[in-house]
C-alpha atoms as a PDB file:
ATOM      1  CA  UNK A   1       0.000   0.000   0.000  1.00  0.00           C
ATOM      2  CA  UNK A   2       1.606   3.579  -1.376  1.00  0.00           C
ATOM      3  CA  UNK A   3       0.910   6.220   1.233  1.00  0.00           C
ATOM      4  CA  UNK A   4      -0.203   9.825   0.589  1.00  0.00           C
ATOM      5  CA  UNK A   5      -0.622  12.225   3.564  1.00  0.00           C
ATOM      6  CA  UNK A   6      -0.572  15.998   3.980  1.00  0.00           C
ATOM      7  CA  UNK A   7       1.639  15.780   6.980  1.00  0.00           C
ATOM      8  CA  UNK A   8       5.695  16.145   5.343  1.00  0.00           C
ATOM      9  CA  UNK A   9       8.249  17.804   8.175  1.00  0.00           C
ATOM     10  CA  UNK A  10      11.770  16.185   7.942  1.00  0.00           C
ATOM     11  CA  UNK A  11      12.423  14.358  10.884  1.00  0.00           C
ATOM     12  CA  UNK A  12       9.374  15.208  13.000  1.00  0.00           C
ATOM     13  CA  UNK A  13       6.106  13.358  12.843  1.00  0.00           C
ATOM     14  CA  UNK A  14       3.148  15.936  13.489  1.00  0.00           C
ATOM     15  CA  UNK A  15      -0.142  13.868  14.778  1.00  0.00           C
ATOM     16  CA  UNK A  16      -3.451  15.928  15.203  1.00  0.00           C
ATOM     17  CA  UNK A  17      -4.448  15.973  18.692  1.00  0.00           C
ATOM     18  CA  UNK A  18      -8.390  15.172  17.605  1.00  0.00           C
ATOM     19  CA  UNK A  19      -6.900  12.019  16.081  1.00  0.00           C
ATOM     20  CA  UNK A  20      -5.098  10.887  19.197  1.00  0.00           C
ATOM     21  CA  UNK A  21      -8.175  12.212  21.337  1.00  0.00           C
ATOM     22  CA  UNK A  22     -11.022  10.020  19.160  1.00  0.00           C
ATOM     23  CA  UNK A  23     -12.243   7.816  21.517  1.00  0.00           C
ATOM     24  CA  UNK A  24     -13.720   5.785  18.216  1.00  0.00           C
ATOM     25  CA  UNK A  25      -9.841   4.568  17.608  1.00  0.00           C
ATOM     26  CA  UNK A  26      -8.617   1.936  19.380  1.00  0.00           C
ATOM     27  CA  UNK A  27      -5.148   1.955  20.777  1.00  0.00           C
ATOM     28  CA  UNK A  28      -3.959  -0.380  17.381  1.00  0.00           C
ATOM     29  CA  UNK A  29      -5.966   2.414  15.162  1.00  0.00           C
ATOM     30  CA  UNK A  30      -4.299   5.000  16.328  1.00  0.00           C
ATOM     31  CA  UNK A  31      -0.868   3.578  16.585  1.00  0.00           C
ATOM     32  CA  UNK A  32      -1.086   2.379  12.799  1.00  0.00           C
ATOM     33  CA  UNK A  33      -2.099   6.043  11.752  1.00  0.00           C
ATOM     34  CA  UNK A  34       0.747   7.281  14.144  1.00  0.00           C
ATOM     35  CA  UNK A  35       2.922   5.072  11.878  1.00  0.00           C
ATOM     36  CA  UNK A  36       1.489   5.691   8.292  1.00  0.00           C
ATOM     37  CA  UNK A  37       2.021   9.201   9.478  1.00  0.00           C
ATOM     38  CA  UNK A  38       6.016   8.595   9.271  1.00  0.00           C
ATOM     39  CA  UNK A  39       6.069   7.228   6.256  1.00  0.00           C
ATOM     40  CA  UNK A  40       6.908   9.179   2.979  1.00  0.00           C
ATOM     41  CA  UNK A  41       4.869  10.158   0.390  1.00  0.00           C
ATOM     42  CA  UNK A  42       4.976   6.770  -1.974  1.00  0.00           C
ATOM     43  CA  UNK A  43       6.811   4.757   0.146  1.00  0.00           C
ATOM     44  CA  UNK A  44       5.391   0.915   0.484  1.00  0.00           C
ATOM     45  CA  UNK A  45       3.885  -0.237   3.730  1.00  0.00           C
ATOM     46  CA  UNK A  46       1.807  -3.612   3.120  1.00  0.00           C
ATOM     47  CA  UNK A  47       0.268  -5.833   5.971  1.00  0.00           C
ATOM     48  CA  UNK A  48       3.525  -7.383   6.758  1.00  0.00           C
ATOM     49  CA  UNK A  49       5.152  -4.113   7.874  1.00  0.00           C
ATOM     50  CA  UNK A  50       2.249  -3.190   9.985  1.00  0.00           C
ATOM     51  CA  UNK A  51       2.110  -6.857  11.538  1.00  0.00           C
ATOM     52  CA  UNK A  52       5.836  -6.204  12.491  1.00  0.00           C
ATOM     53  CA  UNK A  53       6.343  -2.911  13.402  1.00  0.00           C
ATOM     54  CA  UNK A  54       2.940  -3.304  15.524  1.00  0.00           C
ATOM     55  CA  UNK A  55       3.479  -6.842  16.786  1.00  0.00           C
ATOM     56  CA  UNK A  56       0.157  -7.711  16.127  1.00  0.00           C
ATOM     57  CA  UNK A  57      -2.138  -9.961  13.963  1.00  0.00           C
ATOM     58  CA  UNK A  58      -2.886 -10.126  10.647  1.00  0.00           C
ATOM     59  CA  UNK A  59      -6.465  -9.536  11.977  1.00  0.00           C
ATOM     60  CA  UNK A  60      -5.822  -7.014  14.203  1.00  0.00           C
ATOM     61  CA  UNK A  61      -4.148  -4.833  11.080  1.00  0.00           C
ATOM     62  CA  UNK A  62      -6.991  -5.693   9.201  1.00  0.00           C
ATOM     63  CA  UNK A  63      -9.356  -4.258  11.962  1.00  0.00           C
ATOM     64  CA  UNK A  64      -6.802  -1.215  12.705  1.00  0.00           C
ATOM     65  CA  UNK A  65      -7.412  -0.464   8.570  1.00  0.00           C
ATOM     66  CA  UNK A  66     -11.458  -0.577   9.131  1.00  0.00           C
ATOM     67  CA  UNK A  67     -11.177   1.719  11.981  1.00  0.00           C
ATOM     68  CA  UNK A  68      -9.079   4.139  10.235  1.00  0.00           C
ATOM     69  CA  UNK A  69     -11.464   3.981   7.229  1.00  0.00           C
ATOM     70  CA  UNK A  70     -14.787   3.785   8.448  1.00  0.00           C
ATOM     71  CA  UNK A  71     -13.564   7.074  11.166  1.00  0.00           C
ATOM     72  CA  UNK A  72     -12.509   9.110   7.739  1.00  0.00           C
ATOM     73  CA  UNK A  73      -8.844   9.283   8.368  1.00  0.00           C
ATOM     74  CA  UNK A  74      -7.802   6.676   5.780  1.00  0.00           C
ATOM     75  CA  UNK A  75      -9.273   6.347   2.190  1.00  0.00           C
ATOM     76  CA  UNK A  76      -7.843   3.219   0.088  1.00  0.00           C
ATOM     77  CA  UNK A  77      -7.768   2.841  -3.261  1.00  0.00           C
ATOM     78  CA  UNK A  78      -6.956  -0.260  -5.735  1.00  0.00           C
ATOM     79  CA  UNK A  79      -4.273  -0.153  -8.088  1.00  0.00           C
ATOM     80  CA  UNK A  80      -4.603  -3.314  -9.037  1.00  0.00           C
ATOM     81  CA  UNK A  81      -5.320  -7.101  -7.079  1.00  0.00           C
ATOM     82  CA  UNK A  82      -1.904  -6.767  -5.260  1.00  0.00           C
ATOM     83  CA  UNK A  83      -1.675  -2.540  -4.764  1.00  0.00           C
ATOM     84  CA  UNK A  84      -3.592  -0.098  -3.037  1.00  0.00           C
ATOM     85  CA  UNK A  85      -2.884   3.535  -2.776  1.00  0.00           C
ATOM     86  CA  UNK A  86      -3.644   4.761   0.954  1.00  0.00           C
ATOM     87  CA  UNK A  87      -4.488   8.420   1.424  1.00  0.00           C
ATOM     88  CA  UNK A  88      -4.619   9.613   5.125  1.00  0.00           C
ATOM     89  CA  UNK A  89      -6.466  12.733   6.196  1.00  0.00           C
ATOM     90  CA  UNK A  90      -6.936  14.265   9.835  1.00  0.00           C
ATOM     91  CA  UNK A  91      -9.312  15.691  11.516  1.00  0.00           C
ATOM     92  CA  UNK A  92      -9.236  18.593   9.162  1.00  0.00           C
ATOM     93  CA  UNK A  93      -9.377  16.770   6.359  1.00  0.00           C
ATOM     94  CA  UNK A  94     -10.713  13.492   5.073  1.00  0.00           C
ATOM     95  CA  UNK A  95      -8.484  10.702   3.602  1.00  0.00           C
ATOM     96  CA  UNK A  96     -11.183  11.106   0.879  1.00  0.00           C
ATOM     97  CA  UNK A  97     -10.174  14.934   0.514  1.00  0.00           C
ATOM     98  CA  UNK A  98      -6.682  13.658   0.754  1.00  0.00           C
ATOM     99  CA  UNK A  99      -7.355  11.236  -2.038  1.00  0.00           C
ATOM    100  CA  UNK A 100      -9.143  13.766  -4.270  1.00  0.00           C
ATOM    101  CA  UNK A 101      -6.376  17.030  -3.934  1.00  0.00           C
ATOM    102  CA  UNK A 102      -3.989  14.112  -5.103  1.00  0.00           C
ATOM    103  CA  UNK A 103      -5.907  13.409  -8.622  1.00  0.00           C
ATOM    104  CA  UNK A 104      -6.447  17.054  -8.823  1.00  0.00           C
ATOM    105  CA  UNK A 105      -2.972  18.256  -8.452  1.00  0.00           C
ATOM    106  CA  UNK A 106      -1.723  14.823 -10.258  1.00  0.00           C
ATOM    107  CA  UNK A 107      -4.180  16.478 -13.365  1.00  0.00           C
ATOM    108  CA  UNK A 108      -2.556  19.749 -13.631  1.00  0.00           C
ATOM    109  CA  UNK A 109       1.253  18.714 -13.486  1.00  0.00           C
ATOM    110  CA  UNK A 110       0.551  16.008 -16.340  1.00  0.00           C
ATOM    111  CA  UNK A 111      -1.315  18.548 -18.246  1.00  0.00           C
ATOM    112  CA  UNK A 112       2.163  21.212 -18.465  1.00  0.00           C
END
């Protein structure tokens, strides 16, 4: 899964305090958005690297990934049957806001 985020400081990590205060995110939720959060923009982060950066489940990831969905934070796309594109939001903004100032701003560089 390719990550795309609005969050890009060079060696900090900047997590909104709504996110870490929504009591509709379980501790794994909000730990796996805490991580995607780190990552850079394209960089590849599959179940796997959740499972062992997390030490947790297969299931547990999955049910991290729901959270983060169904709570707005994290919009997923599919590449493909192997890749997804992940776009995470805040409270601010929506993963699906995310998701769509990607497309838009992918439109107008491709169009120069």
């Amino acid at each position: 899964m390719q990550t795309m985020s609005l969050n890009v400081s060079k060696g900090f990590t900047k997590i909104d305090r709504n996110v870490i205060m929504d009591s509709r995110l379980s501790q794994n939720a909000l730990r796996m958005y805490c991580i995607m959060m780190t990552l850079k923009a394209n960089q590849y982060a599959g179940n796997a690297y959740f499972q062992k950066a997390m030490k947790i489940s297969q299931a547990s990831v999955t049910r991290a990934r729901k959270e983060l969905i169904s709570t707005g934070y994290l919009e997923v796309q599919r590449i493909n049957k192997l890749e997804y594109r992940a776009f995470l939001g805040n409270s601010q903004v929506s993963g699906l806001e995310v998701k769509r100032r990607f497309y838009n701003d992918e439109l107008h560089t491709t169009k120069s």
